[in-house]
Protein backbone atom coordinates (compact mmCIF):
# COMPACT_ATOMS: atom_id res chain seq x y z
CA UNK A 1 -58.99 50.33 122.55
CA UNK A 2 -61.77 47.81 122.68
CA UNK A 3 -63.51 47.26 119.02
CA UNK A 4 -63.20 50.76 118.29
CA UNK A 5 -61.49 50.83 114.70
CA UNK A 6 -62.00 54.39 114.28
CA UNK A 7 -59.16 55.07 116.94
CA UNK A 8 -56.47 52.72 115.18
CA UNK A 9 -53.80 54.84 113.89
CA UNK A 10 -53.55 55.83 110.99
CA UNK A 11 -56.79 57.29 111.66
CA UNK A 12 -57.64 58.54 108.08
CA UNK A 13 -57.62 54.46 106.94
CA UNK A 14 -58.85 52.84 109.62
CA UNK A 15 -61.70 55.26 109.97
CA UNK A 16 -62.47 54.48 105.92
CA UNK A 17 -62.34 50.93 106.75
CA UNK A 18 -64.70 51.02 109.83
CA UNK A 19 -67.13 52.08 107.14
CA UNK A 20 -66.22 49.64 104.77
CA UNK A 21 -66.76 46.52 107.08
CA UNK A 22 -70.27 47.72 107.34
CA UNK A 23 -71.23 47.62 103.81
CA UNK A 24 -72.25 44.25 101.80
CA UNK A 25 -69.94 43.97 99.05
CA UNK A 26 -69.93 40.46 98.25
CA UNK A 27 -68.66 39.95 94.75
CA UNK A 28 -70.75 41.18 92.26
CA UNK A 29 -72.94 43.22 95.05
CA UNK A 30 -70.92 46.38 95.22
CA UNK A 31 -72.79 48.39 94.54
CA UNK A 32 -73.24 50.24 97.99
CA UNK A 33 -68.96 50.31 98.26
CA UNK A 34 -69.07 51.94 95.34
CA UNK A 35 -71.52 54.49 96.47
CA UNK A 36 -68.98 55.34 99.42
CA UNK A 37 -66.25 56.07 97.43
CA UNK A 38 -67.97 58.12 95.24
CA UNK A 39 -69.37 60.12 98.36
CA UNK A 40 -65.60 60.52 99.47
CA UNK A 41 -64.32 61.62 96.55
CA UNK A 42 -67.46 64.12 95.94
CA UNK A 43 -66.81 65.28 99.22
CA UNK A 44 -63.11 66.34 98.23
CA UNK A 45 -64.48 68.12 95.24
CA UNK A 46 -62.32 65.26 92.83
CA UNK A 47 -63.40 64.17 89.69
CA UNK A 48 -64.58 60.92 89.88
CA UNK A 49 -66.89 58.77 87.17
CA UNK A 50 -68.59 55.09 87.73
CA UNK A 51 -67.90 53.09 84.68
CA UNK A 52 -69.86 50.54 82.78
CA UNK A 53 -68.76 47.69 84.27
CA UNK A 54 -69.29 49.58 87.65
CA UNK A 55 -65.37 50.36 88.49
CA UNK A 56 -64.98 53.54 89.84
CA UNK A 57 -62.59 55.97 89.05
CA UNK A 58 -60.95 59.35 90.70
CA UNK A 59 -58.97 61.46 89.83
CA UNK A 60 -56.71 64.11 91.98
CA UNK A 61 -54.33 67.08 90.80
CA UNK A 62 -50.52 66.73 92.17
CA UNK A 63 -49.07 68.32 95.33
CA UNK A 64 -48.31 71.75 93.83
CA UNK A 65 -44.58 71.83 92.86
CA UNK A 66 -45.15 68.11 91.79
CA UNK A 67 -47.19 68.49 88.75
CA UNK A 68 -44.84 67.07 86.04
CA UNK A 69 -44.27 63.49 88.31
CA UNK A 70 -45.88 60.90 86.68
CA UNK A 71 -49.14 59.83 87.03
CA UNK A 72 -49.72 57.04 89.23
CA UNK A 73 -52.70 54.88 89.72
CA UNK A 74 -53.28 53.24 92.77
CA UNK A 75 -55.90 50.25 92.48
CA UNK A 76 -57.90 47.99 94.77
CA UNK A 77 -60.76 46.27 94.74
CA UNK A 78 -63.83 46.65 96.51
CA UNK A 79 -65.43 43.34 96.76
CA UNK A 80 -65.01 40.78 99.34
CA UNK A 81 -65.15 36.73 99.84
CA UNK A 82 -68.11 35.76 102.16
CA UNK A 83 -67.65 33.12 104.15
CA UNK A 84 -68.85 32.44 107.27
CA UNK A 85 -69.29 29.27 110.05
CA UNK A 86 -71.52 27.40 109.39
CA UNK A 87 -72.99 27.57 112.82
CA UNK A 88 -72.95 31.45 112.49
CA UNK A 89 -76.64 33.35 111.77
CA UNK A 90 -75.17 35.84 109.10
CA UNK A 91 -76.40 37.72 106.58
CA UNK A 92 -74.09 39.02 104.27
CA UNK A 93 -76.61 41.08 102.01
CA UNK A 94 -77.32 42.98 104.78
CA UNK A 95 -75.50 42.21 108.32
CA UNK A 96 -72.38 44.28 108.48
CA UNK A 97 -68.86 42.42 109.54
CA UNK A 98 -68.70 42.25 113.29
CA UNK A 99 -64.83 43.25 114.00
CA UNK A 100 -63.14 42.17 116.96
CA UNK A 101 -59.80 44.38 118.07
CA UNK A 102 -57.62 41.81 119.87
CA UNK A 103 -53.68 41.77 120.73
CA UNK A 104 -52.77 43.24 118.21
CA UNK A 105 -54.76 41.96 115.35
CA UNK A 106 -58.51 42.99 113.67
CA UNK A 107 -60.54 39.98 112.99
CA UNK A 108 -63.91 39.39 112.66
CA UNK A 109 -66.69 37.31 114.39
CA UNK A 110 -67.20 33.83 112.77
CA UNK A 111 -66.96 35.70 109.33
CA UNK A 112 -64.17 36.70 106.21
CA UNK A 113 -63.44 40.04 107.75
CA UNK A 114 -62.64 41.71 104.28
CA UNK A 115 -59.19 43.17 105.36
CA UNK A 116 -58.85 41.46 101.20
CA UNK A 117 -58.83 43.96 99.84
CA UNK A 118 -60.72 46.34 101.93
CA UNK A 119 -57.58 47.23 103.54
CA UNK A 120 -56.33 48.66 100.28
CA UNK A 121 -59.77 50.26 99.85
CA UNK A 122 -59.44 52.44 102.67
CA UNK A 123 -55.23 52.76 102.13
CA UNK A 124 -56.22 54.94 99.06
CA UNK A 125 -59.28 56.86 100.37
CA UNK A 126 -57.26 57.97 103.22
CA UNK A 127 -54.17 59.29 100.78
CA UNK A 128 -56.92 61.27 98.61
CA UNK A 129 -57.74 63.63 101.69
CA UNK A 130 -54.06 62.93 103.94
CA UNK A 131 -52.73 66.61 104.34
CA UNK A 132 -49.25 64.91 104.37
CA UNK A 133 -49.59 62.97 101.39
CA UNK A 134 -47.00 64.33 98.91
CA UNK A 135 -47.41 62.87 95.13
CA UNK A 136 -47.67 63.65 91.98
CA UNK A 137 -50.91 63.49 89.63
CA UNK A 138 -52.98 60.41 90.44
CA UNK A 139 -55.61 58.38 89.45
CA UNK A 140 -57.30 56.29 91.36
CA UNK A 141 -59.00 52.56 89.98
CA UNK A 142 -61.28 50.85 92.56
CA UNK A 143 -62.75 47.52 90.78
CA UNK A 144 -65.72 45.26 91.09
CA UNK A 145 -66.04 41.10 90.92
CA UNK A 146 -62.03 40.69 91.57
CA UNK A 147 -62.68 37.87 93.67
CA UNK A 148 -65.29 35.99 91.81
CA UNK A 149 -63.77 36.13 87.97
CA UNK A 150 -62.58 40.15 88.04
CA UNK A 151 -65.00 41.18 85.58
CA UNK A 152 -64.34 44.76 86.56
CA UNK A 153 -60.90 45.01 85.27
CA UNK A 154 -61.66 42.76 82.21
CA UNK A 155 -64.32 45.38 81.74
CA UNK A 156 -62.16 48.41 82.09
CA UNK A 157 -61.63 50.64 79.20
CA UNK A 158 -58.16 51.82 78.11
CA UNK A 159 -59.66 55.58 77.02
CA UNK A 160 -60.07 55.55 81.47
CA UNK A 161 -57.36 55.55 82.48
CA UNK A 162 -53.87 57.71 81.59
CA UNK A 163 -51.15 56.55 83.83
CA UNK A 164 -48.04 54.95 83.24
CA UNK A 165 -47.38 53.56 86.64
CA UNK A 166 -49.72 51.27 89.03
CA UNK A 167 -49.40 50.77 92.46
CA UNK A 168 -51.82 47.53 93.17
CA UNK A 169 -52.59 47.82 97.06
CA UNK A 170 -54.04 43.72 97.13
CA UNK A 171 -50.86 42.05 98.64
CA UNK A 172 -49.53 40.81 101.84
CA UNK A 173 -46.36 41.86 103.03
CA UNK A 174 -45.80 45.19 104.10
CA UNK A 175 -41.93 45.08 103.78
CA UNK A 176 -42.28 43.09 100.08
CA UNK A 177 -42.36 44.30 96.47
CA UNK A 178 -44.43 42.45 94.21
CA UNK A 179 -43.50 42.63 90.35
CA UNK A 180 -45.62 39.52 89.60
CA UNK A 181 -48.71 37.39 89.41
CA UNK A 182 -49.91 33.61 88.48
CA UNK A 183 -52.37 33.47 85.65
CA UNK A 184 -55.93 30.93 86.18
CA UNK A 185 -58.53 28.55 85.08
CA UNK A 186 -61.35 27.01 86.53
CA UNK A 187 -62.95 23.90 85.54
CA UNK A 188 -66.25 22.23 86.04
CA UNK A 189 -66.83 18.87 86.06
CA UNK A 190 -70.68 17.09 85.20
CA UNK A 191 -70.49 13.25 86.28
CA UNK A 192 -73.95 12.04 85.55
CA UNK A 193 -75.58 9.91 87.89
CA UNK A 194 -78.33 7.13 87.98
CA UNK A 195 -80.66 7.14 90.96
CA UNK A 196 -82.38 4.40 92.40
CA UNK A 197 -84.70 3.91 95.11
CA UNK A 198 -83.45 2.41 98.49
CA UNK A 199 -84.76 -1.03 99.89
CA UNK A 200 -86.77 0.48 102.96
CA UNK A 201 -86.70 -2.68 105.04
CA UNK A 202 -82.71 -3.32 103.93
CA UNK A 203 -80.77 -0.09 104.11
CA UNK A 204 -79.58 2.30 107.00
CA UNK A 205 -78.17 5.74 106.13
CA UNK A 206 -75.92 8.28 107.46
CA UNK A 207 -74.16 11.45 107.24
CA UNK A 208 -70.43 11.91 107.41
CA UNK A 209 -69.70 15.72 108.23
CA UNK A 210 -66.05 16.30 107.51
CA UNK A 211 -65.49 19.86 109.46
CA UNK A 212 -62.83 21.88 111.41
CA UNK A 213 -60.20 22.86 108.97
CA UNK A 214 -58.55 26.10 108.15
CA UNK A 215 -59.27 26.78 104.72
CA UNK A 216 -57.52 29.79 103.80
CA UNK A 217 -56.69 31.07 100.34
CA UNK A 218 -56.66 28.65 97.69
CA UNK A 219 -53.06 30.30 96.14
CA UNK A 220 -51.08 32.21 99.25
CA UNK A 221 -52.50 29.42 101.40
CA UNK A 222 -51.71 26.37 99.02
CA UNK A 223 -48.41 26.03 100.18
CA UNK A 224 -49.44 25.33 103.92
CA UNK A 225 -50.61 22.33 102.40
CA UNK A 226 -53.76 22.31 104.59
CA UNK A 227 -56.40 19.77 104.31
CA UNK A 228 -59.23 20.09 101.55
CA UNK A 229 -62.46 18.78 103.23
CA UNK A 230 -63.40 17.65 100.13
CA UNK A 231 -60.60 15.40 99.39
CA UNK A 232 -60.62 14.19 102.42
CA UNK A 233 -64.15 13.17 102.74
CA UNK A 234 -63.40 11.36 99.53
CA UNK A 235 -60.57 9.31 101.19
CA UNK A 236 -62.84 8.67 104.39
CA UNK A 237 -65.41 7.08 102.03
CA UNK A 238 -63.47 5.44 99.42
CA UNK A 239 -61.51 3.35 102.46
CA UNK A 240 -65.40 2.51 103.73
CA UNK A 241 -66.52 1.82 99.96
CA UNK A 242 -63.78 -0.69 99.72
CA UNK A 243 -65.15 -2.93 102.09
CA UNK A 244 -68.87 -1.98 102.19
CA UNK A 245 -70.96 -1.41 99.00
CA UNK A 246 -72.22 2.64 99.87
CA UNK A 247 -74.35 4.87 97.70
CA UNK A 248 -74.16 8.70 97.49
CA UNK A 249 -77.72 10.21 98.55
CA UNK A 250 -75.77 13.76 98.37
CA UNK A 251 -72.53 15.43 99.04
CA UNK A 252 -71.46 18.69 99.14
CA UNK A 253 -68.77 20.30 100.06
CA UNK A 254 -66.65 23.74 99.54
CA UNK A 255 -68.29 27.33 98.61
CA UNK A 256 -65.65 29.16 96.74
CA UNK A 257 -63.50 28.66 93.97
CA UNK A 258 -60.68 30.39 95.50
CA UNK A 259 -61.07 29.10 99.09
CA UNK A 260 -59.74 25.91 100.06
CA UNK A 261 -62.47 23.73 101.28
CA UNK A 262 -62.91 23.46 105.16
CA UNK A 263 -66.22 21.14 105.55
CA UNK A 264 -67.90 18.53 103.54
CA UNK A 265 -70.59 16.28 103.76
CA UNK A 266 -71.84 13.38 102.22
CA UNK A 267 -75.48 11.29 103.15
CA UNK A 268 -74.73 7.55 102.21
CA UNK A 269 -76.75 4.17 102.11
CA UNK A 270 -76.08 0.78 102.79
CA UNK A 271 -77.00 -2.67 103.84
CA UNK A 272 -78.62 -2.19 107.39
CA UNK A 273 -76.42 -4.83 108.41
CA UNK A 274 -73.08 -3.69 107.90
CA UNK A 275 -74.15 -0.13 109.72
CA UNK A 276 -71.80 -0.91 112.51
CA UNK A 277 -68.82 -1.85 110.43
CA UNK A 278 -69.19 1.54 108.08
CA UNK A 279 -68.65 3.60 111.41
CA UNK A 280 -65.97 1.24 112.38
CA UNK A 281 -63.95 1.97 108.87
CA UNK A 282 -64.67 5.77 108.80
CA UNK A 283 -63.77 6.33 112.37
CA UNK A 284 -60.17 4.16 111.78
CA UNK A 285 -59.55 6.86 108.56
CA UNK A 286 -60.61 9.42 111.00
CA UNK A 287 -57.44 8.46 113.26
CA UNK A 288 -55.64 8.12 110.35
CA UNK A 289 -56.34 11.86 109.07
CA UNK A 290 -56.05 13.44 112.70
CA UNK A 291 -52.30 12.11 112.72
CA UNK A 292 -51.68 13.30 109.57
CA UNK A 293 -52.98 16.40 110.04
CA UNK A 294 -52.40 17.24 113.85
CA UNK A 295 -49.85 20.33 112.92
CA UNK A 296 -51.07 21.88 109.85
CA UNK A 297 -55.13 21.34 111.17
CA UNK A 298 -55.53 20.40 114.49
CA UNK A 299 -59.31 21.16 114.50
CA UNK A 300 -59.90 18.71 112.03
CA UNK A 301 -63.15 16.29 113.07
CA UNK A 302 -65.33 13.89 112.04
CA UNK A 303 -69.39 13.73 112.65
CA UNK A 304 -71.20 10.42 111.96
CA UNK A 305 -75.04 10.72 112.44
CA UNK A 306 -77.95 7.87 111.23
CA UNK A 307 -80.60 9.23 109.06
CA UNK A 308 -83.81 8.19 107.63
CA UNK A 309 -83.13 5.98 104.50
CA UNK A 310 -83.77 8.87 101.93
CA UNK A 311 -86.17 7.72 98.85
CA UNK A 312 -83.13 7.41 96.32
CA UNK A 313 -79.45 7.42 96.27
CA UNK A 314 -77.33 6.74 93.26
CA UNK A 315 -76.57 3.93 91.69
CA UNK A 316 -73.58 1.43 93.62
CA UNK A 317 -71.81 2.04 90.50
CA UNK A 318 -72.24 5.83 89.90
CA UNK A 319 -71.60 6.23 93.60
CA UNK A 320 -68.26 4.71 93.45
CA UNK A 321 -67.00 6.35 90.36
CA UNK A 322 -68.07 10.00 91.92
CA UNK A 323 -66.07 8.57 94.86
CA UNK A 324 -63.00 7.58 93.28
CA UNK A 325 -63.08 10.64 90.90
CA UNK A 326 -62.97 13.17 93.90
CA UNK A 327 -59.39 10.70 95.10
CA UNK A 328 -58.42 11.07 91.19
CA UNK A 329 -58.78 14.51 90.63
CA UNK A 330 -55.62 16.90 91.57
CA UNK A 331 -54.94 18.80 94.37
CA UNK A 332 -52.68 21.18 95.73
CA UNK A 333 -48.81 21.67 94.63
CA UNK A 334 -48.60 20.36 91.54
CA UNK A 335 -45.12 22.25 91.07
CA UNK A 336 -42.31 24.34 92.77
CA UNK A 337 -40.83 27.48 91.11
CA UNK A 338 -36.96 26.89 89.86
CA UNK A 339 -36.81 30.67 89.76
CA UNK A 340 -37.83 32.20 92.48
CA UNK A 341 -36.90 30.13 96.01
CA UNK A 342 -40.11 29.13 98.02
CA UNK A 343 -42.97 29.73 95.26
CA UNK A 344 -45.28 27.48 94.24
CA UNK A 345 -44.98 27.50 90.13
CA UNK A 346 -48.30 25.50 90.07
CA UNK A 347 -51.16 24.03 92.29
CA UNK A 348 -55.09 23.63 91.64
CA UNK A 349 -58.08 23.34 94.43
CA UNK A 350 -60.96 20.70 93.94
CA UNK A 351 -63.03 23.68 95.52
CA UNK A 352 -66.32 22.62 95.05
CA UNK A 353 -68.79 19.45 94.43
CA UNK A 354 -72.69 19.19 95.15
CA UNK A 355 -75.36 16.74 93.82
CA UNK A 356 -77.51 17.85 91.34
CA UNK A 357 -81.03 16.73 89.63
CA UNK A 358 -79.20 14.11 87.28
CA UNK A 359 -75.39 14.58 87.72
CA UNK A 360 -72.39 15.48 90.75
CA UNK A 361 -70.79 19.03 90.14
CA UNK A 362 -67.20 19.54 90.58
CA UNK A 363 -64.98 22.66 90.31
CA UNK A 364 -61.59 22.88 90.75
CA UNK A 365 -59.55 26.31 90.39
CA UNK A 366 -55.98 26.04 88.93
CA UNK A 367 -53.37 28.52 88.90
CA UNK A 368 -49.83 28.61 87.40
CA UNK A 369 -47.13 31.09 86.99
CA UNK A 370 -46.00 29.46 83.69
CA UNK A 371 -48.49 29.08 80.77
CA UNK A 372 -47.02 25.60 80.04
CA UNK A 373 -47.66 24.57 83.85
CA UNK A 374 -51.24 25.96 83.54
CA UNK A 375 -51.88 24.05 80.94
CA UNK A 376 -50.51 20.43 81.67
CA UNK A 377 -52.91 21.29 85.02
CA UNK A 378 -56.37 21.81 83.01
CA UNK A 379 -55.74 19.12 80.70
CA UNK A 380 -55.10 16.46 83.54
CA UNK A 381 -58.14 17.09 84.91
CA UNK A 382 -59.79 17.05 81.86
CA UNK A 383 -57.95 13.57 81.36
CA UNK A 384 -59.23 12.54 84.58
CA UNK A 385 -62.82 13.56 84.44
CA UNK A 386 -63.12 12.10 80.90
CA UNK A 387 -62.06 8.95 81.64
CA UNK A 388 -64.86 8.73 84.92
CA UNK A 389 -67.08 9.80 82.06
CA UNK A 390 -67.43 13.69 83.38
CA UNK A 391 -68.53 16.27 81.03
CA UNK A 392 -66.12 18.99 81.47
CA UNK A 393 -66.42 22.44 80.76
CA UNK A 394 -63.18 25.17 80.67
CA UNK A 395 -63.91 28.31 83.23
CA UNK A 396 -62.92 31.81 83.87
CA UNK A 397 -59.30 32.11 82.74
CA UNK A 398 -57.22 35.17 83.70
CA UNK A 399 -53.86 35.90 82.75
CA UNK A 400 -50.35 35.99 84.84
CA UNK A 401 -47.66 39.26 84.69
CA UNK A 402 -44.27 37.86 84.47
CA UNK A 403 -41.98 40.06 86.63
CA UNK A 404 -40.27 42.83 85.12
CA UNK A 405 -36.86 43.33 87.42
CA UNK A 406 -35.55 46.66 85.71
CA UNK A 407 -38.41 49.48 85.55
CA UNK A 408 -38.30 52.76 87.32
CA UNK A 409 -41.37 52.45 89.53
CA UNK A 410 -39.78 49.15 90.95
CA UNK A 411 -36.41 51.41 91.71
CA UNK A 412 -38.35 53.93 92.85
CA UNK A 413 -40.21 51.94 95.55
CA UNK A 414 -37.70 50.03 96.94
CA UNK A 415 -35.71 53.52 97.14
CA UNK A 416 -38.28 54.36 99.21
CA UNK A 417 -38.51 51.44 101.51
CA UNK A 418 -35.30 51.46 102.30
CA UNK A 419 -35.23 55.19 103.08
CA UNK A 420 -37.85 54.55 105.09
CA UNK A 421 -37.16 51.30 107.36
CA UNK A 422 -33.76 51.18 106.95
CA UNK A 423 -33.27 47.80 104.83
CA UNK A 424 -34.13 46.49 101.14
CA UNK A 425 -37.86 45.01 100.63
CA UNK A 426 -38.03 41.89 99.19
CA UNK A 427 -39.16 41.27 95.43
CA UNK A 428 -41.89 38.62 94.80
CA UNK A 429 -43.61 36.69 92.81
CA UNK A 430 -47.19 35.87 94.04
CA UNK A 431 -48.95 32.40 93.26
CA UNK A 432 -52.62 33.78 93.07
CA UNK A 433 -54.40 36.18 90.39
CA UNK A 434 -54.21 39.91 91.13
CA UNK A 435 -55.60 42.24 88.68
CA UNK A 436 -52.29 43.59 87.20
CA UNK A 437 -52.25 40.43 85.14
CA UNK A 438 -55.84 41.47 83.00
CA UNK A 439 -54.84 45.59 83.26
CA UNK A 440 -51.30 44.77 81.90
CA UNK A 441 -52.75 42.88 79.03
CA UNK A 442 -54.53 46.26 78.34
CA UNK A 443 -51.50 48.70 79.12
CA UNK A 444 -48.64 46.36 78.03
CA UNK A 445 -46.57 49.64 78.65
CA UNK A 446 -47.47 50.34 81.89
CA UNK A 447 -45.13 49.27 84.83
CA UNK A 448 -46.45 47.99 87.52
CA UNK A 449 -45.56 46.52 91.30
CA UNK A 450 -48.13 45.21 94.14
CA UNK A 451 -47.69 46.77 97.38
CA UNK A 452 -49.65 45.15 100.65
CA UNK A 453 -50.32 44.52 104.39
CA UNK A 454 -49.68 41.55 107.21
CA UNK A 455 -53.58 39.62 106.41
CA UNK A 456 -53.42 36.01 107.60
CA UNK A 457 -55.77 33.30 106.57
CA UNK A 458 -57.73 35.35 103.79
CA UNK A 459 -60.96 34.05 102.51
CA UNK A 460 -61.97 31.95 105.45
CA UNK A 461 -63.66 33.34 108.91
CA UNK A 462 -60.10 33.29 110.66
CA UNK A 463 -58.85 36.67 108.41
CA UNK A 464 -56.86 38.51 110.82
CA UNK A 465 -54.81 41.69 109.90
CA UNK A 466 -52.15 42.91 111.45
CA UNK A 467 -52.46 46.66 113.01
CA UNK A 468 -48.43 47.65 113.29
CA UNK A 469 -48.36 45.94 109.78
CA UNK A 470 -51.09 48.00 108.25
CA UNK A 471 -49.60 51.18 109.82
CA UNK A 472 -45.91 49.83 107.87
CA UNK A 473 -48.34 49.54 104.77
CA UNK A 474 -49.25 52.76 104.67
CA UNK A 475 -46.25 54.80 105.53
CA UNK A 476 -44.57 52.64 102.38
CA UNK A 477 -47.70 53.43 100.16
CA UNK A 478 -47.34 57.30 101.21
CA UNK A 479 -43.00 57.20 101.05
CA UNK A 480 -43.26 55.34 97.44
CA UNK A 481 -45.48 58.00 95.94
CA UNK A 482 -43.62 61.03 97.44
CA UNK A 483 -40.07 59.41 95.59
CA UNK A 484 -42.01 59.04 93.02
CA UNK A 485 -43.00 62.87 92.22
CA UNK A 486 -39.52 64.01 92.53
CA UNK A 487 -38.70 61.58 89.43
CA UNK A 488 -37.59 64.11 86.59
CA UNK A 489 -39.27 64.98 83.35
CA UNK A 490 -42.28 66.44 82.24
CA UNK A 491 -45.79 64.52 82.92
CA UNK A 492 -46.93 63.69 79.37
CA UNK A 493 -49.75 61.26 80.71
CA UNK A 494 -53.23 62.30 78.73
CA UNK A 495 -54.86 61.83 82.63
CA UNK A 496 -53.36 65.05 83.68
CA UNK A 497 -55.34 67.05 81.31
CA UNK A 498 -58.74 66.17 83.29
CA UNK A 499 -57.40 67.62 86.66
């Protein structure tokens, strides 16, 4: 098989997503993805339109004999997260994803391989032109900016779009039902900062370079309970900064707001003397993290490099308080479900911090299933940040779906699993943001279950998908729409007027 996508059965999607992987589509750069949908659909003679906040939509008659199913829409989202080693020469505005075809899996070469939700993408392109697709009247939603504050379904008008029933293809579980989604906030953080100017003669500096973690996705990944490089380059130098006075000259760390931070760095000063005694009491927090974390992130390392004394650094003072306001802030599960066994009800990511002309920036993404839980979250770390003295501002926020256990569609598709493999799917609950939180705030009436592939480690450069699970995905996708054009009475949906 080699690296040949284009030879993966089912043919129709993989060859869709071959294409895919070579067009930049970071969020809120898709404009090229949606170009290639449109040039399918055109293709295929459907009606299709690009709307203002550059979602496209297509639209496709019923299998004859099916015309009075209702109309489903299937919806994915074309944009991807970038990330990429840090070692890796990569262009994402213009290098196309480098996939690698290996026992089983498709992964990509020191990259995000953008199986999230590209994937999906290509699931619904190939039903649009599969001669043994049977279904009913569909419509067809492909958004923009999902991953990066999902603009395009905020931005999606309700006059669009004339189904009843959604089929979101941006899970992971081919042999699981979702019926429901956590809600979101982000929050930044401003901690001003003093700088002064190093004694020359006096000071040695260095760079700690927390690196070799997993990262993954900041909600399905959260309860892995991976390391955050950013917290824990806050623990290596708050144990240092108890014993030796340290100034920040910079730190960064994290890229993403939904990405769980796998490298950090900081650039510190101190008194030239104690040089050899701030490596000691890093590299003794270094054991202490590498026992900690041998099973969940057994790559985890530590760097330690001298520098030239830089011509400021913050203030001892300012330094310490950024320090002990990155071991403050919250992170990870900050609560189990009591409803549904084995899902996180609650969690936030510190998923960001960088120094700035006069201040440290700090975001954190939180995410909750319960609008109580969600809010406790935000206002903790706006307790926190306030009393470090942090300016803090409230980010995107994007509502949850709470499951709804009795609809049709949900009946329908888990008819049709079971047909098809033999056994019930499971029903979840997902603890990250899919778009069927914002669209069901605009069709309150409109039922609505997540359908989705094997995709491991999402949002970081180890995204794998699974092949036999993405073959699974599809047959599902294809037996769930058939069941659901044999569903009786007439289509009254306004969408299938525009055929």
């Amino acid at each position: 098989m080699g690296n040949d996508l284009g030879s993966i059965e089912p043919r129709l999607l993989w060859g869709h997503f071959n294409e895919i992987r070579k067009i930049p589509r970071c969020s809120k750069h898709e404009g090229l993805a949606a170009e290639y949908v449109v040039s399918a659909a055109r293709r295929l003679w459907l009606d299709c339109k690009v709307d203002g906040a550059g979602n496209v939509v297509v639209r496709k008659a019923a299998t004859p004999g099916r015309e009075n199913a209702p109309t489903v829409l299937l919806q994915s989202h074309l944009d991807m997260v970038c990330e990429k080693n840090k070692d890796l020469d990569h262009d994402f505005s213009k290098d196309p994803i480098e996939a690698v075809v290996e026992d089983g899996w498709v992964s990509a070469r020191g990259t995000t391989l953008g199986a999230d939700n590209g994937i999906g993408v290509a699931a619904a392109l190939a039903v649009l032109e599969d001669p043994e697709a049977v279904h009913g009247p569909l419509e067809l939603l492909f958004t923009v900016d999902e991953e990066d504050g999902m603009s395009g379904a905020r931005g999606l008008l309700e006059e669009e779009i004339g189904a009843k029933m959604l089929i979101n293809l941006d899970t992971e579980d081919p042999h699981a039902i979702y019926v429901g989604c956590a809600g979101g906030e982000n929050s930044h953080l401003r901690l001003p900062i003093r700088w002064v100017r190093p004694d020359q003669g006096e000071a040695a500096a260095f760079e700690v370079v927390l690196k070799g973690l997993k990262g993954g996705h900041s909600g399905v990944d959260i309860s892995l309970e991976r390391g955050n490089a950013i917290k824990l380059l806050g623990f290596l130098l708050w144990e240092a900064g108890e014993k030796v006075p340290l100034s920040l000259a910079s730190i960064r760390g994290g890229d993403k707001h939904n990405a769980i931070p796998r490298e950090a760095e900081a650039h510190v000063v101190l008194p030239r003397e104690r040089g050899e005694e701030f490596c000691s009491l890093v590299e003794a927090a270094e054991c202490s993290l590498l026992e900690e974390y041998s099973k969940v992130d057994p790559g985890l390392a530590v760097e330690i490099r001298p520098l030239e004394v830089p011509g400021r650094a913050a203030s001892l003072e300012d330094s310490m308080r950024a320090i002990s306001l990155i071991r403050a802030l919250p992170n990870g599960i900050i609560r189990w479900s009591h409803d549904i066994p084995e899902l996180v009800e609650t969690s936030t990511n510190l998923s960001v911090v960088f120094t700035e002309e006069d201040h440290v920036f700090f975001q954190l993404a939180s995410r909750s299933s319960s609008v109580v839980g969600l809010k406790i979250t935000t206002g903790r770390i706006r307790a926190v940040a306030r009393l470090a003295g942090a300016k803090v501002e409230r980010g995107d926020r994007y509502p949850g779906r709470r499951p709804k256990l009795d609809s049709k569609l949900l009946a329908a598709c888990k008819a049709a699993h079971k047909d098809l493999f033999g056994r019930e799917p499971e029903v979840k609950s997902i603890h990250a943001g899919l778009e069927i939180g914002i669209i069901g705030e605009k069709f309150p009436q409109m039922e609505m279950v997540s359908l989705g592939t094997t995709i491991e480690h999402p949002h970081s450069p180890n995204e794998r998908v699974k092949i036999s699970a993405v073959e699974e995905f599809y047959r599902f996708v294809l037996a769930a729409l058939e069941k659901i054009s044999g569903m009786e009475g007439p289509n009254s949906d306004k969408s299938t007027t525009r055929q």
